[in-house]
C-alpha atoms as a PDB file:
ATOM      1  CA  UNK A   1       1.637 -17.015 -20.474  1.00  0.00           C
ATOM      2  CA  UNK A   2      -0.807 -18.907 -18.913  1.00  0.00           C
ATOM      3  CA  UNK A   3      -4.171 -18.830 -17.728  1.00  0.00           C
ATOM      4  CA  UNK A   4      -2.646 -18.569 -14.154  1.00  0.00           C
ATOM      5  CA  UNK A   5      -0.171 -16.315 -14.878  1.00  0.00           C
ATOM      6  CA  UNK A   6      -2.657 -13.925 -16.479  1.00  0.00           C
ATOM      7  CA  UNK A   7      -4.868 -13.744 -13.851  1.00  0.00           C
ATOM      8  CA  UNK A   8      -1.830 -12.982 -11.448  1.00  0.00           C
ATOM      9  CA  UNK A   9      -0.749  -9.898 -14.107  1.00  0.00           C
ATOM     10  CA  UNK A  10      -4.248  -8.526 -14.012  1.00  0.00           C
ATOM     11  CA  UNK A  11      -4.604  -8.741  -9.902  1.00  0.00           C
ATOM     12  CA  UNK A  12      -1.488  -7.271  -9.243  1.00  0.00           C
ATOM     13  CA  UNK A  13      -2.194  -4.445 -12.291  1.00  0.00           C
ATOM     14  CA  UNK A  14      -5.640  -3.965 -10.542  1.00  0.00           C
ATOM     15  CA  UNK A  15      -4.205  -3.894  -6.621  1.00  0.00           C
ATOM     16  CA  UNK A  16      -1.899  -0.802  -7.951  1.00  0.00           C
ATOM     17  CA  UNK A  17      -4.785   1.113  -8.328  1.00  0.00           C
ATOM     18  CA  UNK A  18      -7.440   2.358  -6.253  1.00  0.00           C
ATOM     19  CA  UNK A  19      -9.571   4.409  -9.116  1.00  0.00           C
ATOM     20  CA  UNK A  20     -11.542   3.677 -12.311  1.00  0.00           C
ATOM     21  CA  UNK A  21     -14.175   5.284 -14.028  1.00  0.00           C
ATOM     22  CA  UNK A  22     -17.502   2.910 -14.531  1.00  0.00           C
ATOM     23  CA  UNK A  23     -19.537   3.383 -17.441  1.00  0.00           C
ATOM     24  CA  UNK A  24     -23.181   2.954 -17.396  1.00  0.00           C
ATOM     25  CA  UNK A  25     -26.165   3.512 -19.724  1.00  0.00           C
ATOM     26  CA  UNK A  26     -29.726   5.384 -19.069  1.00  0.00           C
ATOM     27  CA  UNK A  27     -32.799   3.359 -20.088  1.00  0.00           C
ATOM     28  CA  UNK A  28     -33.017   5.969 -23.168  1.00  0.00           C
ATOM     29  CA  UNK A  29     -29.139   4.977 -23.737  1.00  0.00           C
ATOM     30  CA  UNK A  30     -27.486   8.162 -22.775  1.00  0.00           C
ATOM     31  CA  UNK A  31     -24.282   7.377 -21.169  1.00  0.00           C
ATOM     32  CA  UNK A  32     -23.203   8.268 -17.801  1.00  0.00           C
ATOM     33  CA  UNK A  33     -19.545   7.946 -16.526  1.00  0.00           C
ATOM     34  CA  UNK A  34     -18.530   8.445 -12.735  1.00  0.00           C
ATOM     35  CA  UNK A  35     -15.153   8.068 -10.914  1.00  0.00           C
ATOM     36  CA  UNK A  36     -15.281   5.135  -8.414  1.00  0.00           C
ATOM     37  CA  UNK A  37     -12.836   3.630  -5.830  1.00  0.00           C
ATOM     38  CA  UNK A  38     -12.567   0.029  -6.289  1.00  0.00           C
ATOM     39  CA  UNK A  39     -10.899  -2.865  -4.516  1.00  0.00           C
ATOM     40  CA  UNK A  40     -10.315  -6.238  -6.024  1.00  0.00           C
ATOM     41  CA  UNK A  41     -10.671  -9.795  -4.479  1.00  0.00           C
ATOM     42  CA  UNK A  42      -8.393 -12.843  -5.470  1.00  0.00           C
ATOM     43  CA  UNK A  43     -10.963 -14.126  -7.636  1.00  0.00           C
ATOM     44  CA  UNK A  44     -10.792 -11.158  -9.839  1.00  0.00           C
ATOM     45  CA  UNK A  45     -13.974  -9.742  -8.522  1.00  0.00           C
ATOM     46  CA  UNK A  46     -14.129  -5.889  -8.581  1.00  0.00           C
ATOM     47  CA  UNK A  47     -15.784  -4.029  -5.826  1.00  0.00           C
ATOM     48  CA  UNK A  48     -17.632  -0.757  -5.257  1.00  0.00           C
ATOM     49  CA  UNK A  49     -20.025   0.874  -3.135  1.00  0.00           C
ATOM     50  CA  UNK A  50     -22.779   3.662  -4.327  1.00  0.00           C
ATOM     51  CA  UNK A  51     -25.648   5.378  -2.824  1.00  0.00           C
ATOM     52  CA  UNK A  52     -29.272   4.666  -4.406  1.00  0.00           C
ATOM     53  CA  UNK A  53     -29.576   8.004  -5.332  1.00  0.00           C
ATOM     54  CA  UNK A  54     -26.525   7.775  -7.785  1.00  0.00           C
ATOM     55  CA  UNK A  55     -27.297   7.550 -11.666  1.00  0.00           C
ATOM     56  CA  UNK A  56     -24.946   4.615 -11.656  1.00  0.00           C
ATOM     57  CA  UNK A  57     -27.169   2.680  -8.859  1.00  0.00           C
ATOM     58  CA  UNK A  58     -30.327   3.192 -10.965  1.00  0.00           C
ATOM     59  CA  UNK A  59     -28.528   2.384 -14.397  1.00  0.00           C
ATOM     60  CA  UNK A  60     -26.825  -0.741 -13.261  1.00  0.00           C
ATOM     61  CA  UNK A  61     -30.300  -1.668 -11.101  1.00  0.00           C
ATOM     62  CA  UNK A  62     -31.899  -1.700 -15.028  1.00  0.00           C
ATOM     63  CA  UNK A  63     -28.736  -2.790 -16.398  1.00  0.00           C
ATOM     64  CA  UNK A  64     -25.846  -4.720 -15.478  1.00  0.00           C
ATOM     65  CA  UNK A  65     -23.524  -3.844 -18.133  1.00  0.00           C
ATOM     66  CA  UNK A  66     -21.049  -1.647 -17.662  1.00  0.00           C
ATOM     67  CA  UNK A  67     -17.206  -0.737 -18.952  1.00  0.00           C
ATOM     68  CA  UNK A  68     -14.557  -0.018 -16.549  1.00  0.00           C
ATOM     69  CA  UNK A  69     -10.927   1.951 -16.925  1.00  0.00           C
ATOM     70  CA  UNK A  70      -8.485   1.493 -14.677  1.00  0.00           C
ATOM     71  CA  UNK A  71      -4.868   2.425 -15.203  1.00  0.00           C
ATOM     72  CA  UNK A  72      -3.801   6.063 -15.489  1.00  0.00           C
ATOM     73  CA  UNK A  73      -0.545   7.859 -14.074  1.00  0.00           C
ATOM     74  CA  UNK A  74      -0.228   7.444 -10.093  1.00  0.00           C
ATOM     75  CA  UNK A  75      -4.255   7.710  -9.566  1.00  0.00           C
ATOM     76  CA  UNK A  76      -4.089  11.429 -10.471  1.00  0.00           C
ATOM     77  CA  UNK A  77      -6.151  12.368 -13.305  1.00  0.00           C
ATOM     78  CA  UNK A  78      -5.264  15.297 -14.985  1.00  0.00           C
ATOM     79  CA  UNK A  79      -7.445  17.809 -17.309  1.00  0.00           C
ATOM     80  CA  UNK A  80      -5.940  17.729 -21.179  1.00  0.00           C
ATOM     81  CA  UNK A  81      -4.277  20.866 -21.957  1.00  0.00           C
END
């Protein structure tokens, strides 16, 4: 597969799904994980909104590093028995 092809796998894996969970640290490094909805551009570009008043706006305002899931049975998370 090429580099094409891969990028066309990922965007149409990504434009399945509509939810993800973004991953963000405190400045003491506590973690912080919130559900977002998410749209994706052709460029592979993932998109999001917030408020200011979310943990994730002030973490990723200090720090832009993040990890993202995206991928779980028809959008519907489910609590582990």
């Amino acid at each position: 597969m090429d580099n094409a092809q891969g990028k066309k796998v990922i965007l149409e894996f990504l434009r399945r799904h509509t939810l993800g969970v973004i991953a963000t640290s405190h400045a003491d490094g506590k973690p912080e994980a919130a559900v977002i909805d998410f749209s994706v551009r052709d460029n592979l570009e993932i998109v999001f909104d917030t408020f200011e008043q979310t943990l994730k706006f002030e973490n990723l305002s200090d720090r832009g590093s993040v990890a993202l899931v995206v991928g779980w049975d028809k959008n519907n998370m489910r609590a582990m028995p």
